[in-house]
Protein backbone atom coordinates (compact mmCIF):
# COMPACT_ATOMS: atom_id res chain seq x y z
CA UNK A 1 0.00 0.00 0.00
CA UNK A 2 2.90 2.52 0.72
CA UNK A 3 4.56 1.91 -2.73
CA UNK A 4 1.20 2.37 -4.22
CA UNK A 5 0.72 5.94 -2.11
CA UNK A 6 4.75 7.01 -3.70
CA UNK A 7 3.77 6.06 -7.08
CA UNK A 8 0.82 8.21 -6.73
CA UNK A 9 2.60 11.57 -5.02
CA UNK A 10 4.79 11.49 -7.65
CA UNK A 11 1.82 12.36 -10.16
CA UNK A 12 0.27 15.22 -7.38
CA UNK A 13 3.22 16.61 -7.50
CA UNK A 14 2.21 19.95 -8.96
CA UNK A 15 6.49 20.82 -10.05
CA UNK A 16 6.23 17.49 -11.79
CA UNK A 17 3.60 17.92 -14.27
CA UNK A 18 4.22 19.26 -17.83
CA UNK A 19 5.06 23.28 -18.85
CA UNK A 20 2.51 24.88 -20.13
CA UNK A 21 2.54 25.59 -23.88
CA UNK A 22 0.60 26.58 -26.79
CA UNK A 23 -1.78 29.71 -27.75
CA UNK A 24 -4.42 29.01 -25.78
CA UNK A 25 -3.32 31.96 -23.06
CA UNK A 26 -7.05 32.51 -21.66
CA UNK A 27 -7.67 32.62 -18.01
CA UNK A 28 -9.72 29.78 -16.58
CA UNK A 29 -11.87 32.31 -13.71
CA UNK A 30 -14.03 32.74 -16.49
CA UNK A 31 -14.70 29.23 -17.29
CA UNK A 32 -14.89 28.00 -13.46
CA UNK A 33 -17.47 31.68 -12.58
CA UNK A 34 -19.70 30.45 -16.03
CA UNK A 35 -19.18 27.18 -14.56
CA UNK A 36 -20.55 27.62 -10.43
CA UNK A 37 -23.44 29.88 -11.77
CA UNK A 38 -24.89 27.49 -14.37
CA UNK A 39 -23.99 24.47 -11.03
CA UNK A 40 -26.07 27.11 -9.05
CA UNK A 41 -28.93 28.07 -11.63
CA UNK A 42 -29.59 24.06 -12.64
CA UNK A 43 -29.47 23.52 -8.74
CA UNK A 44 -32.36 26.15 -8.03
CA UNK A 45 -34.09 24.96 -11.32
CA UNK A 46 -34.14 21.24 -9.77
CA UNK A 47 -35.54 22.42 -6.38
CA UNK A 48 -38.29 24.30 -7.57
CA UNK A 49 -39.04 22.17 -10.68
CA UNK A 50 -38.77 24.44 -13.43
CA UNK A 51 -37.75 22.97 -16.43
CA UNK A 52 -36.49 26.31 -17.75
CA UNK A 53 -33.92 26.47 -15.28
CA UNK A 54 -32.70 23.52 -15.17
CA UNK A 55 -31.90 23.72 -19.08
CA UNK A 56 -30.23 26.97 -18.35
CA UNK A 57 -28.01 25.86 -15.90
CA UNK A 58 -27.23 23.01 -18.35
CA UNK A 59 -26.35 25.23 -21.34
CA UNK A 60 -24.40 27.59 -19.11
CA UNK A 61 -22.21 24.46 -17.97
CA UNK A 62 -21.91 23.37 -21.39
CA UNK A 63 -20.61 26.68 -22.49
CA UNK A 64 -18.28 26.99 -19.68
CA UNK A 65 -16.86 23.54 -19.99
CA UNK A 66 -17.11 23.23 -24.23
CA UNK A 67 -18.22 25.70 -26.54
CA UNK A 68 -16.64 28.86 -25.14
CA UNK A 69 -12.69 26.66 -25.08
CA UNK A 70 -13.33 25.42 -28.79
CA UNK A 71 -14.09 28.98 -29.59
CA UNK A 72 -11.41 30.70 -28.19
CA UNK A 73 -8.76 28.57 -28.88
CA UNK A 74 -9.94 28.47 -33.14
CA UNK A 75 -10.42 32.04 -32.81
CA UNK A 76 -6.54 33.11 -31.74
């Protein structure tokens, strides 16, 4: 079990992973705010019932976690 906890620090090791690289130089706030207020709006729409909401919150996520990356990253 110990050898099985090293092999596995060695991959959270945040200094060990790879350098970051590429275009793609957009901050991820935006992604992870889009992200906790669609969580928050499908949430609210799945307490009260409202179909409306819950579809928002679903879009918003898929936005945040999809369409709005693909975008940016074609776009620059």
């Amino acid at each position: 079990m110990a050898l099985l906890l090293a092999a596995i620090a060695d991959f959270l090791d945040p200094t060990q992973g790879p350098d970051q690289s590429g275009r793609f130089q957009t901050s991820p706030s935006f992604f992870v705010v889009l992200f906790g207020i669609g969580a928050v709006i499908a949430v609210v729409g799945h307490l009260t019932r409202a179909r409306p909401l819950i579809a928002a919150g679903i879009i918003l996520i898929f936005l945040a976690t999809f369409l709005i990356p693909i975008y940016l990253h074609a776009t620059h």
